[in-house]
N, C-alpha and C. Protein backbone atom coordinates (compact mmCIF):
# COMPACT_ATOMS: atom_id res chain seq x y z
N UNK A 1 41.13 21.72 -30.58
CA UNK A 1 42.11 22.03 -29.57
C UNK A 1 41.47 21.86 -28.20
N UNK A 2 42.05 21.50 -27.49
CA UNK A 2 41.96 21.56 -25.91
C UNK A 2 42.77 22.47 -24.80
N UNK A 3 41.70 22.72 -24.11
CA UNK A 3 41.98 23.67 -23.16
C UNK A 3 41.83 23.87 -21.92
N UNK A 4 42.85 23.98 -20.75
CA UNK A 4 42.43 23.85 -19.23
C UNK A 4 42.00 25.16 -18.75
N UNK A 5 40.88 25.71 -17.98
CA UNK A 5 40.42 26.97 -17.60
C UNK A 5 40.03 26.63 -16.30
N UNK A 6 40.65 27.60 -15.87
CA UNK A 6 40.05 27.56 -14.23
C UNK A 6 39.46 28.91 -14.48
N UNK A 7 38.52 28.64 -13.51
CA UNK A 7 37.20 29.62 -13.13
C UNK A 7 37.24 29.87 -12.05
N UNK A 8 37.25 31.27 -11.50
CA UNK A 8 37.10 31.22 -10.33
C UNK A 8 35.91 32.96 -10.01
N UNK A 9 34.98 32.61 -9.29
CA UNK A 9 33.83 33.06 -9.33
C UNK A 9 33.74 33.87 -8.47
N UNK A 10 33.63 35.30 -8.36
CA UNK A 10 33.23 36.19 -7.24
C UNK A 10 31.83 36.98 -7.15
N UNK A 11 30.78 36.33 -6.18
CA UNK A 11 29.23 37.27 -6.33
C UNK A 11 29.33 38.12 -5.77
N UNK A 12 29.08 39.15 -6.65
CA UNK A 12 28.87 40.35 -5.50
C UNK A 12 28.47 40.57 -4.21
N UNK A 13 28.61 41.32 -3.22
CA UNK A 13 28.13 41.19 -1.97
C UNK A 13 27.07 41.93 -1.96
N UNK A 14 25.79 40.93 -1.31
CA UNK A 14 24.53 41.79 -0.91
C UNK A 14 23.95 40.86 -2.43
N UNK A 15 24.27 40.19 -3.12
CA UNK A 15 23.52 39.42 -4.24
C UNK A 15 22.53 38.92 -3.63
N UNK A 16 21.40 38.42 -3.44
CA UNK A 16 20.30 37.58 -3.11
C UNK A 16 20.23 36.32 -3.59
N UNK A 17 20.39 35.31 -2.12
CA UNK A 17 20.25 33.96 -2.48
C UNK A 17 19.50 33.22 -4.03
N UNK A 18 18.53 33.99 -4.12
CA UNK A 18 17.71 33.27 -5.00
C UNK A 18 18.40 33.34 -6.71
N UNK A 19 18.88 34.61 -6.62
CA UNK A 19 19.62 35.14 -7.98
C UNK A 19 20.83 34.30 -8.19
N UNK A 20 21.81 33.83 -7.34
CA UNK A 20 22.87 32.99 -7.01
C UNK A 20 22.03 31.47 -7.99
N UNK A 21 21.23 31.67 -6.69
CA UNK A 21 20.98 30.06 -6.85
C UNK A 21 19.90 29.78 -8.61
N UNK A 22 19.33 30.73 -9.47
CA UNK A 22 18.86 30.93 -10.44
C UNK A 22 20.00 31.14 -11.35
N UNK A 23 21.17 31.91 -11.01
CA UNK A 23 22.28 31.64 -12.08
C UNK A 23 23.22 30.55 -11.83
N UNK A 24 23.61 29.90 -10.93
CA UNK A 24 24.13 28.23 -10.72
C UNK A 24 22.99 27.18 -11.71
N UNK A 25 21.87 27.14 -11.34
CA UNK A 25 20.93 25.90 -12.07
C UNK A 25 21.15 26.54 -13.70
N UNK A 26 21.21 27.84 -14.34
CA UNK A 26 21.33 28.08 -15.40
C UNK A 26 22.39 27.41 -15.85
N UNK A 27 23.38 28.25 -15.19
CA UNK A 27 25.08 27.24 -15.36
C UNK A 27 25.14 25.42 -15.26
N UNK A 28 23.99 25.09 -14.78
CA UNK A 28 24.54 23.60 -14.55
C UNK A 28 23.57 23.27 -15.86
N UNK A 29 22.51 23.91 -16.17
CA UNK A 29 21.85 23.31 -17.35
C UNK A 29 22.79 23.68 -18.75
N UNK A 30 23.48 24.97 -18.99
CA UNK A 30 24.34 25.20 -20.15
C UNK A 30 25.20 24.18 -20.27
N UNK A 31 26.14 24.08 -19.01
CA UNK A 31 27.24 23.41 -18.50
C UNK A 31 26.44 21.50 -19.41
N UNK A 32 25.51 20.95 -19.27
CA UNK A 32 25.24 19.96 -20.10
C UNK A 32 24.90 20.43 -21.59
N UNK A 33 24.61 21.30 -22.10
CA UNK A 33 24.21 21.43 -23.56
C UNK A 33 25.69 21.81 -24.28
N UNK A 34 26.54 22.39 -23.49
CA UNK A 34 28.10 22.52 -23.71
C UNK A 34 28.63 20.84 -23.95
N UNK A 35 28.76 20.02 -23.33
CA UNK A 35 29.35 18.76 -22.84
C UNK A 35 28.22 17.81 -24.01
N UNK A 36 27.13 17.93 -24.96
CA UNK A 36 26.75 17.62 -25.39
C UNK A 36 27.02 17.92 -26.74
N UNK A 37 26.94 19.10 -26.48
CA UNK A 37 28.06 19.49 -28.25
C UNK A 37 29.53 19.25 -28.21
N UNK A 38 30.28 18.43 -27.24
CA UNK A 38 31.19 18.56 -27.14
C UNK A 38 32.60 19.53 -26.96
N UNK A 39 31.90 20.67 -26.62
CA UNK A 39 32.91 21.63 -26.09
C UNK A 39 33.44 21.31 -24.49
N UNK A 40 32.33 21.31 -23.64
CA UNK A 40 32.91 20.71 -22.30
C UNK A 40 33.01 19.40 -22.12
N UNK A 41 34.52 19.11 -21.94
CA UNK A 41 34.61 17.61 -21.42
C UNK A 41 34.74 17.05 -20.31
N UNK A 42 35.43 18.01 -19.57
CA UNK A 42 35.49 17.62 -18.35
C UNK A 42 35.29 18.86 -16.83
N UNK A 43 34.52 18.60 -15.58
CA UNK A 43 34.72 19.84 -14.63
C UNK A 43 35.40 19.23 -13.24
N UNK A 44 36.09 20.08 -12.70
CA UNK A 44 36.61 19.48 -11.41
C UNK A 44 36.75 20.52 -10.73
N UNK A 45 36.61 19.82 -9.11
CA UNK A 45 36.50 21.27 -8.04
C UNK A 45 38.51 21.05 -7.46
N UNK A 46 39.03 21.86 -7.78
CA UNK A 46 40.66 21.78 -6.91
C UNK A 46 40.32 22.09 -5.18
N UNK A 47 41.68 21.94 -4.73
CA UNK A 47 41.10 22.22 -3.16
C UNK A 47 40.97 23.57 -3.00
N UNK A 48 39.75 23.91 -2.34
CA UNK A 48 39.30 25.46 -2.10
C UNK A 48 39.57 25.98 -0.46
N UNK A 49 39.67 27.06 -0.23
CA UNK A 49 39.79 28.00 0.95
C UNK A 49 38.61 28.38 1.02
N UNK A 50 38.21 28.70 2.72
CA UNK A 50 36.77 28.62 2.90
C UNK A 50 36.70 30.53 2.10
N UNK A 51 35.29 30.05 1.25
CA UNK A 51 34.78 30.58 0.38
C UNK A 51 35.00 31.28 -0.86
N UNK A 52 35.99 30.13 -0.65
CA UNK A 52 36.59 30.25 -2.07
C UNK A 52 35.76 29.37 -2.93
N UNK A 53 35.29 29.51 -4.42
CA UNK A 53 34.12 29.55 -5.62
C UNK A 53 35.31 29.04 -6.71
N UNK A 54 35.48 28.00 -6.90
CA UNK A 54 36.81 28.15 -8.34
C UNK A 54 36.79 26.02 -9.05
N UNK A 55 36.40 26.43 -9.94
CA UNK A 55 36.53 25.32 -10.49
C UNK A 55 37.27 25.39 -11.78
N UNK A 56 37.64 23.96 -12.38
CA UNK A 56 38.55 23.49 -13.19
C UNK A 56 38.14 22.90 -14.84
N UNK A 57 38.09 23.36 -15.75
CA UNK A 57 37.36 22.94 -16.62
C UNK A 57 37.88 22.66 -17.84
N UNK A 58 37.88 21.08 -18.49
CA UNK A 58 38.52 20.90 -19.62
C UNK A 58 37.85 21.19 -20.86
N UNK A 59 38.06 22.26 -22.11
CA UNK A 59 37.25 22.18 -22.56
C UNK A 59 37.81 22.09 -24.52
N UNK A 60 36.74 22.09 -25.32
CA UNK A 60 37.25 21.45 -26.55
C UNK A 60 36.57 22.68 -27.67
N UNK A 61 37.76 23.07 -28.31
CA UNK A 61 36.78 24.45 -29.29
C UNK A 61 38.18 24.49 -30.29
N UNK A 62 37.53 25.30 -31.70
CA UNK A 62 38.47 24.60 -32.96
C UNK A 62 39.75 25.89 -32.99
N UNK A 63 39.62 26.95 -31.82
CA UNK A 63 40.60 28.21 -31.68
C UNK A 63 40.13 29.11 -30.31
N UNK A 64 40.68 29.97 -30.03
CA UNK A 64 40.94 30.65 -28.76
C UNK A 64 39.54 31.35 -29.07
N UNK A 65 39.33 31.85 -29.96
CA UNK A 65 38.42 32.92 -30.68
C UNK A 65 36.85 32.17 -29.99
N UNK A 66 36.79 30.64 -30.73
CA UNK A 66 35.75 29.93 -30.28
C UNK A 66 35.44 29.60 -28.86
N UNK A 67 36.40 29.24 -28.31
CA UNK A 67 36.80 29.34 -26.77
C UNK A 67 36.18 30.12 -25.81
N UNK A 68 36.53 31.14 -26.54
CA UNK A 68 36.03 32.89 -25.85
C UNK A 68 34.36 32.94 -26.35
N UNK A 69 33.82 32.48 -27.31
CA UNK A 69 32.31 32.63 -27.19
C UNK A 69 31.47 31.23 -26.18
N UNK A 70 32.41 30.24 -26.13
CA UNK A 70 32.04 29.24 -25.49
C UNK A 70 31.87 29.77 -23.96
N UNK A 71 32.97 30.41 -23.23
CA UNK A 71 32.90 30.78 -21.58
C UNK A 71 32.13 32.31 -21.70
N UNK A 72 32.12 32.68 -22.66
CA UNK A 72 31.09 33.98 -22.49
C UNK A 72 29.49 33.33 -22.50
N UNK A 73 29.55 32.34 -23.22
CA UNK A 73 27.82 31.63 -22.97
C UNK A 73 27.39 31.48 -22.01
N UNK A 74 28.44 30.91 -20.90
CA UNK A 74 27.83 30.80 -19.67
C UNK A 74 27.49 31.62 -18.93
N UNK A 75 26.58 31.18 -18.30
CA UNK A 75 25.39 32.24 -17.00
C UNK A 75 26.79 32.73 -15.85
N UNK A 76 27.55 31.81 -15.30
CA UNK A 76 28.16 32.72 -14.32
C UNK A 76 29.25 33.33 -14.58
N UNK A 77 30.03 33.25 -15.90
CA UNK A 77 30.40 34.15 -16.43
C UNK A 77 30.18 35.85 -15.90
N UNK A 78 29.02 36.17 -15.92
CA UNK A 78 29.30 37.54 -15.49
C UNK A 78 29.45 37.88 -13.86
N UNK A 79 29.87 36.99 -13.21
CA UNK A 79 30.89 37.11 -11.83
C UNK A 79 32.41 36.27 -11.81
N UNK A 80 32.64 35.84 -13.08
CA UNK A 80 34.07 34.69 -13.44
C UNK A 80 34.91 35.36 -13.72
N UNK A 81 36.17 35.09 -13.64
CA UNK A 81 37.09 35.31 -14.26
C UNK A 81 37.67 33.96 -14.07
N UNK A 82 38.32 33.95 -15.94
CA UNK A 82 38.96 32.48 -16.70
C UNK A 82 40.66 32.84 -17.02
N UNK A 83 41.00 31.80 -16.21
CA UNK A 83 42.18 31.81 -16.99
C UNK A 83 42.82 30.61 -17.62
N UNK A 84 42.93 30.80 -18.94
CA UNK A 84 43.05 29.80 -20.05
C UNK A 84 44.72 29.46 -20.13
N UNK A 85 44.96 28.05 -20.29
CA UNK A 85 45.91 27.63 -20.71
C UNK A 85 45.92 26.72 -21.97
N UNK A 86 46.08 26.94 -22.89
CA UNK A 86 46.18 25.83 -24.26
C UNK A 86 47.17 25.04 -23.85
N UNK A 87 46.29 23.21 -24.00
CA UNK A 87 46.99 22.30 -24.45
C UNK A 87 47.21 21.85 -25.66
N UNK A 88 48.36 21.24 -26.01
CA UNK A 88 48.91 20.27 -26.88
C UNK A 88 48.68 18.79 -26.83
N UNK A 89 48.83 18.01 -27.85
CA UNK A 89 48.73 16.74 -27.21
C UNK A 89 50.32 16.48 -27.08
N UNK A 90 50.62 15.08 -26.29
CA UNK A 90 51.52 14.78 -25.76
C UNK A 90 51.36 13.34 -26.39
N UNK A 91 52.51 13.35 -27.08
CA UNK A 91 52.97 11.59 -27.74
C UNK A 91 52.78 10.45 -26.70
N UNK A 92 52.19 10.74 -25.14
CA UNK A 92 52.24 9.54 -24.62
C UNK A 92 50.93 9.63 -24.12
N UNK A 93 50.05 10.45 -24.65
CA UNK A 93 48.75 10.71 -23.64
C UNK A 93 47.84 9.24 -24.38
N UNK A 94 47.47 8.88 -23.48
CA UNK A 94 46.26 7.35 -23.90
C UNK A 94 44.98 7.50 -24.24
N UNK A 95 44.59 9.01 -24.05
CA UNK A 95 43.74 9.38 -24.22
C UNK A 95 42.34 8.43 -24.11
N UNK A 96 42.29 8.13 -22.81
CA UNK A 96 40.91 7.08 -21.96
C UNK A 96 39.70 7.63 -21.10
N UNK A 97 38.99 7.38 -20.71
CA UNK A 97 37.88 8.08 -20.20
C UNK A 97 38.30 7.46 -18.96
N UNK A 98 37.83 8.38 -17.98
CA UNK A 98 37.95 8.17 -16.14
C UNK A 98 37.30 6.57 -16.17
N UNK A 99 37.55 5.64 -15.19
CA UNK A 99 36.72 4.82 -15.07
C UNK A 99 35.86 4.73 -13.84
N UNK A 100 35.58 6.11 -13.57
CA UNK A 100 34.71 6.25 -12.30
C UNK A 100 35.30 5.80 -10.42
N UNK A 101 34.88 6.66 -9.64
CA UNK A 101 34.70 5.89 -8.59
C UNK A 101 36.26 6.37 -7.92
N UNK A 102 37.35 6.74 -8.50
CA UNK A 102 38.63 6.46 -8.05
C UNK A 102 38.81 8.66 -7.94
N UNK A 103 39.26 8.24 -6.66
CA UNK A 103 39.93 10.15 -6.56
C UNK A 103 40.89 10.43 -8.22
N UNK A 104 40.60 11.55 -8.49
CA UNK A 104 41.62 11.94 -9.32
C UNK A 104 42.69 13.39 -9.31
N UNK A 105 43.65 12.73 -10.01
CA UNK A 105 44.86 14.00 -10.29
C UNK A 105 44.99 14.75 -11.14
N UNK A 106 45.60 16.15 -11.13
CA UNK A 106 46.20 17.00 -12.22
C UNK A 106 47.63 17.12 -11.93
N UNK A 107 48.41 16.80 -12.38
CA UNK A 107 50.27 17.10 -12.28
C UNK A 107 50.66 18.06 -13.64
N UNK A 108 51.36 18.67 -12.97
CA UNK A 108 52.24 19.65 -14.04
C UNK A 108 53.69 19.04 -13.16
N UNK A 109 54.08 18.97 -14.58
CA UNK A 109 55.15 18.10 -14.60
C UNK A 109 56.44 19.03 -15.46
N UNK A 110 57.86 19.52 -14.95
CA UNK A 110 58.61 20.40 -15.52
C UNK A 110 59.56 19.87 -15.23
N UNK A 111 60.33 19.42 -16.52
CA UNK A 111 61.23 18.43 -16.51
C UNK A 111 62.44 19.29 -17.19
N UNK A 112 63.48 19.27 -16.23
CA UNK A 112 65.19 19.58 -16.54
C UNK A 112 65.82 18.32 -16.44
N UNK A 113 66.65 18.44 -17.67
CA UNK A 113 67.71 17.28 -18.19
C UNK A 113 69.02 18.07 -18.04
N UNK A 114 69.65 17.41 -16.69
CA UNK A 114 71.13 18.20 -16.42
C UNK A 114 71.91 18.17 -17.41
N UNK A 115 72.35 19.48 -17.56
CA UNK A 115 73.41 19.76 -19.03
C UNK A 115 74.34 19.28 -18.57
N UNK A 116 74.72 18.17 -19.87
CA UNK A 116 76.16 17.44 -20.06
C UNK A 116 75.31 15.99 -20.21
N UNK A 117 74.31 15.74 -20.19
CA UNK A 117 73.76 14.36 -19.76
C UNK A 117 73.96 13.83 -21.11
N UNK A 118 74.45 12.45 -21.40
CA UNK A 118 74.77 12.13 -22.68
C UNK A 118 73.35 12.04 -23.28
N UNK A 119 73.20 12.63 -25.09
CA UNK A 119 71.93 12.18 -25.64
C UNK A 119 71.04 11.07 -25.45
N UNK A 120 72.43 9.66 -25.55
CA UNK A 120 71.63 8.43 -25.61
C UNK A 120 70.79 8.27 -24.67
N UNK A 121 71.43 8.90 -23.16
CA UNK A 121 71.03 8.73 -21.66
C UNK A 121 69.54 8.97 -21.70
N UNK A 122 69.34 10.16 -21.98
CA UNK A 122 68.42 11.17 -22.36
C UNK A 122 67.13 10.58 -23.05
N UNK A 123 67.53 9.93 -24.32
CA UNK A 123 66.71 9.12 -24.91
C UNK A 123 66.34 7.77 -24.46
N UNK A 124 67.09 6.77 -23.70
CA UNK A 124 66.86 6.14 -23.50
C UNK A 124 65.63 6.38 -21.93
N UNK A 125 65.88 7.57 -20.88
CA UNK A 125 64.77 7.16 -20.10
C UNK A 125 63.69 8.00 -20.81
N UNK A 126 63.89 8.73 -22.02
CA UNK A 126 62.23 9.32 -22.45
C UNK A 126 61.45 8.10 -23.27
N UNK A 127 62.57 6.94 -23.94
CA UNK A 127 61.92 5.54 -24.16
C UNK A 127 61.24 5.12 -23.18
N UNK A 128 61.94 4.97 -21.75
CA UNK A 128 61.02 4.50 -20.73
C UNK A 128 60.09 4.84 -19.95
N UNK A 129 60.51 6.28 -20.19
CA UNK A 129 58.86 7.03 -19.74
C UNK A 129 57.73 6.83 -20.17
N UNK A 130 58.07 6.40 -22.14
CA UNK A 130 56.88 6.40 -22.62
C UNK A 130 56.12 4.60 -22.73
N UNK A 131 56.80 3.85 -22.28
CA UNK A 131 56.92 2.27 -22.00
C UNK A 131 56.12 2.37 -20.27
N UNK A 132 56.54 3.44 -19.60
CA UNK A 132 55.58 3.59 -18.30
C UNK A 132 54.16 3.66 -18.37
N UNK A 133 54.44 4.93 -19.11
CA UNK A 133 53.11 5.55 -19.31
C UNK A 133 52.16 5.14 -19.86
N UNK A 134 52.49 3.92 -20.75
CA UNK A 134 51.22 2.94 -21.62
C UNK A 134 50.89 2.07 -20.10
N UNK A 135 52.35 1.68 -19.20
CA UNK A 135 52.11 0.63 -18.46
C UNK A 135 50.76 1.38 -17.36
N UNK A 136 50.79 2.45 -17.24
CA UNK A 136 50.07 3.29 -16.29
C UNK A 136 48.40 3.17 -16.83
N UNK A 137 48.42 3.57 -17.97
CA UNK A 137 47.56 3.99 -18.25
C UNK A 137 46.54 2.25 -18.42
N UNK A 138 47.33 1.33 -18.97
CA UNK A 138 46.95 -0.13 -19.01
C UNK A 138 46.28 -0.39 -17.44
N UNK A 139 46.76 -0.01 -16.39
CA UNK A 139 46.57 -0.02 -15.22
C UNK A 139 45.31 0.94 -14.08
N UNK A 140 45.26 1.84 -15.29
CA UNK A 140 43.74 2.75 -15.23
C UNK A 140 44.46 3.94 -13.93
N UNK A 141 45.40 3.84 -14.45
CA UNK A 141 46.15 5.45 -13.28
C UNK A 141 46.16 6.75 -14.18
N UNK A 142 46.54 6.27 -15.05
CA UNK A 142 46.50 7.51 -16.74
C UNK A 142 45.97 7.42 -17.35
N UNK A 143 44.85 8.91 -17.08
CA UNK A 143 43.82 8.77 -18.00
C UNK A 143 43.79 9.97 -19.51
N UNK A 144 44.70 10.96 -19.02
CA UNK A 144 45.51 11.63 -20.48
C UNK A 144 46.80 12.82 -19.72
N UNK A 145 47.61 13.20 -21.23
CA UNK A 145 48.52 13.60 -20.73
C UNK A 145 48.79 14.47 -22.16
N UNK A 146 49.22 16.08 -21.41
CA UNK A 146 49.26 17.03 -22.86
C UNK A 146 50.51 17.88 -22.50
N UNK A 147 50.88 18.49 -23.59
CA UNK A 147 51.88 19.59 -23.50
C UNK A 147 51.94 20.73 -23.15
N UNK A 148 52.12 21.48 -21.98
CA UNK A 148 51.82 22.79 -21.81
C UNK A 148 53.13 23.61 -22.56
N UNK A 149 52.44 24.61 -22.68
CA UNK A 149 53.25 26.01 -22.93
C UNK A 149 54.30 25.95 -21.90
N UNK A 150 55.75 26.62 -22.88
CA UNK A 150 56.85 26.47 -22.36
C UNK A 150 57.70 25.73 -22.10
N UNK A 151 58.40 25.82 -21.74
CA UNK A 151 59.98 24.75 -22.18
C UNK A 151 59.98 23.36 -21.41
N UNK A 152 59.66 22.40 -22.12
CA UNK A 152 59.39 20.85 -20.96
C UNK A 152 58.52 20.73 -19.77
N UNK A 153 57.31 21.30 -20.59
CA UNK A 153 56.35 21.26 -19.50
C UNK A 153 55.22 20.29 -19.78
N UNK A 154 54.62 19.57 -19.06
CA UNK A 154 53.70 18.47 -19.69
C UNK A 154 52.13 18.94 -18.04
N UNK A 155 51.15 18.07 -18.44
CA UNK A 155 50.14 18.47 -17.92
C UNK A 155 49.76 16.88 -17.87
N UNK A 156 49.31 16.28 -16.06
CA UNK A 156 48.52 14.69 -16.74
C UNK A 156 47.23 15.02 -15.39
N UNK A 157 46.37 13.77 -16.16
CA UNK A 157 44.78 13.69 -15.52
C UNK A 157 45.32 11.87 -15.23
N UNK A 158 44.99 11.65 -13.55
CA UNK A 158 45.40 10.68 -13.27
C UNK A 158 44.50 9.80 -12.39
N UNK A 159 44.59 8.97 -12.05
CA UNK A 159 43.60 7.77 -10.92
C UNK A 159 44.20 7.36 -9.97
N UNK A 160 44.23 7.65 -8.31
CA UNK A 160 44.62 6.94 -7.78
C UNK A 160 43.66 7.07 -6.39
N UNK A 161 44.29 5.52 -5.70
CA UNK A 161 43.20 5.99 -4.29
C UNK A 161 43.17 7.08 -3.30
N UNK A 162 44.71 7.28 -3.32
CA UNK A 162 45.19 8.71 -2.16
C UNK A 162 46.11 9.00 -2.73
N UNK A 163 46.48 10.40 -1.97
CA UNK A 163 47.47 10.75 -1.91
C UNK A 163 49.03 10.43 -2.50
N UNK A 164 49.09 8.98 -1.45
CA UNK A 164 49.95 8.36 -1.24
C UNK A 164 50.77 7.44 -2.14
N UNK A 165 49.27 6.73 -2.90
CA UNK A 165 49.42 6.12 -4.27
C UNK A 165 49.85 7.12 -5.57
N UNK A 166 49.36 8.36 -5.05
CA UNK A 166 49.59 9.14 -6.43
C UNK A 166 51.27 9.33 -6.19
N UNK A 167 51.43 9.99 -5.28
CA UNK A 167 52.79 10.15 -4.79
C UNK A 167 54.16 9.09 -5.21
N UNK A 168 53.86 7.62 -5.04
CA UNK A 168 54.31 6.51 -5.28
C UNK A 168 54.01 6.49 -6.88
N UNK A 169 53.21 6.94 -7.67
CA UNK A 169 52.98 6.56 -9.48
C UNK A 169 54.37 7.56 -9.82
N UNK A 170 54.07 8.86 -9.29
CA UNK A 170 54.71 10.02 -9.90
C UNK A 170 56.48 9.23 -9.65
N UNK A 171 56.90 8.73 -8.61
CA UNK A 171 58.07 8.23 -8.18
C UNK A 171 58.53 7.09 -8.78
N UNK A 172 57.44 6.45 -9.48
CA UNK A 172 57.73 5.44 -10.55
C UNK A 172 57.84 5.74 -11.74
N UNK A 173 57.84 7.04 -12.04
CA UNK A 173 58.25 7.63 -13.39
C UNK A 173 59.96 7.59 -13.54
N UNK A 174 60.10 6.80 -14.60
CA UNK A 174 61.73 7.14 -15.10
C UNK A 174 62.44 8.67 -15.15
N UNK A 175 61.27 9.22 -15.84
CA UNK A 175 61.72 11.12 -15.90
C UNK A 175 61.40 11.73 -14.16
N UNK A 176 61.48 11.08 -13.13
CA UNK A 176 61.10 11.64 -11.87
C UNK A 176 62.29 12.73 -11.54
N UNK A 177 63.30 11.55 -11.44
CA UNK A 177 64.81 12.74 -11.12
C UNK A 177 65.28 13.71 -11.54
N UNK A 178 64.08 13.97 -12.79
CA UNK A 178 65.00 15.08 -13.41
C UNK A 178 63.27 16.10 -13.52
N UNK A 179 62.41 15.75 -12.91
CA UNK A 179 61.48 16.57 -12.86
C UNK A 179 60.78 17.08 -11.68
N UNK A 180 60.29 18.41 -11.68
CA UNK A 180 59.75 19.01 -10.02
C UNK A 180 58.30 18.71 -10.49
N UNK A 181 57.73 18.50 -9.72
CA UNK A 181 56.01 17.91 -10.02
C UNK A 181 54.97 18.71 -8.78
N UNK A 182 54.04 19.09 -8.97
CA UNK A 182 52.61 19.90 -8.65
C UNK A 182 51.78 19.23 -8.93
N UNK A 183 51.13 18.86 -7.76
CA UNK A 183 50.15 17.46 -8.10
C UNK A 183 48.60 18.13 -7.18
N UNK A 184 48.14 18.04 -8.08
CA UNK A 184 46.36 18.71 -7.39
C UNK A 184 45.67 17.95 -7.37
N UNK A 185 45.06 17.69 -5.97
CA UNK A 185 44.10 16.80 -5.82
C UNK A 185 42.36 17.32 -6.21
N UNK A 186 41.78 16.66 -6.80
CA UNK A 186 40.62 16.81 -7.44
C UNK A 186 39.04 16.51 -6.90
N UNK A 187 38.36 17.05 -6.92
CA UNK A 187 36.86 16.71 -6.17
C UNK A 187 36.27 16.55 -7.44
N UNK A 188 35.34 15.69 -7.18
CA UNK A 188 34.11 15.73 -8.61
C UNK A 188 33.03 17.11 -8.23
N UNK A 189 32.71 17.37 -9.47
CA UNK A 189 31.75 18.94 -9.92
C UNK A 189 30.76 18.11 -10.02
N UNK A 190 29.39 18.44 -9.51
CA UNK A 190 28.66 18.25 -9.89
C UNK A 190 27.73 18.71 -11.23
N UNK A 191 28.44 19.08 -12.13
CA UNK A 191 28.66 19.42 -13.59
C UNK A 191 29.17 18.42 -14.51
N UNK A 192 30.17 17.70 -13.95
CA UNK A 192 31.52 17.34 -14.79
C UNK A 192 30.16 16.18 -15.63
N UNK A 193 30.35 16.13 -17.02
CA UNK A 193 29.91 15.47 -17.83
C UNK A 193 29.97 13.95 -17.91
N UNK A 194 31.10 13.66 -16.95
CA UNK A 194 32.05 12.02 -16.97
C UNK A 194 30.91 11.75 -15.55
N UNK A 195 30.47 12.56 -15.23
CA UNK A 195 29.79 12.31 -14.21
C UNK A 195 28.11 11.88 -13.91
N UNK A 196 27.50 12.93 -15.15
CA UNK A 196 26.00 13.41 -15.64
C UNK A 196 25.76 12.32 -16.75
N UNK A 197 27.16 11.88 -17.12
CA UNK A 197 26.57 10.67 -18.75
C UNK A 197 26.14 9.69 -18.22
């Protein structure tokens, strides 16, 4: 199973530089022996407020149970708090590795289909969503895409140069009109494994 966790980290005040900086190098050395056994796959920094500590972490464990001994391993764990969302996979995710170098996205994507809309209608643009989404991903903009919890909710990891381009992919989605979209722009971690391989 896969799982999105944001972390977001508070040191106590009056901690000593050196203790900080002795539990970060711990964390960045676990943070690879994790990503080597394949539990961590992926880390990303979202946009932060000054001193704000919070990163983004994809990670891979066979139940919630395992999950929970996986983020308790880590060193900064005991100033973290995680909050876990289980993914699903999603029938259109391409499931590809970043190809480096290009800013990336997170969209949560919550899609309403106006009641009365004929079935066929319905089916025919979730045909073309999923005829996009190969076209996207062929194109190195989609790099995976999963099911969140709750009623038509989807989750994607994306490539584009700005903003602007991402803005323009999401608007080239067939399911656009009928979906509200949250699109997070992404920094690389100097953790993230796609990064350290």
């Amino acid at each position: 199973m896969e799982y999105l966790v944001t972390m977001t980290t508070h040191v106590p005040a009056g901690t000593p530089d050196k203790a900080v900086d002795d539990v970060r190098a711990r964390e960045a050395a676990h943070s690879q022996e994790l990503a080597s056994e394949g539990h961590l796959l992926r880390l990303w920094r979202p946009p932060l407020q000054p001193g704000e500590w919070r990163s983004l972490g994809l990670f891979a464990a066979a139940d919630d149970d395992q999950l929970e001994e996986i983020l308790a391993s880590m060193p900064l764990r005991v100033w973290r708090h995680d909050e876990v969302t289980q993914l699903s996979p999603h029938p259109n995710d391409p499931s590809q590795a970043p190809t480096g170098g290009i800013p990336e996205f997170l969209t949560t994507f919550t899609i309403s289909i106006p009641e009365g809309t004929p079935g066929e209608e319905a089916e025919d643009i979730e045909r073309r969503e999923a005829t996009r989404a190969k076209e996207l991903a062929a194109q190195g903009h989609l790099e995976r895409l999963w099911v969140l919890p709750g009623q038509e909710r989807a989750l994607g990891l994306w490539q584009a140069h700005d903003a602007a381009e991402m803005e323009a992919i999401v608007k080239s989605l067939p399911l656009d009109r009928w979906m509200t979209t949250e699109v997070t722009p992404l920094t690389s971690h100097p953790s993230d494994p796609a990064r350290v391989s």
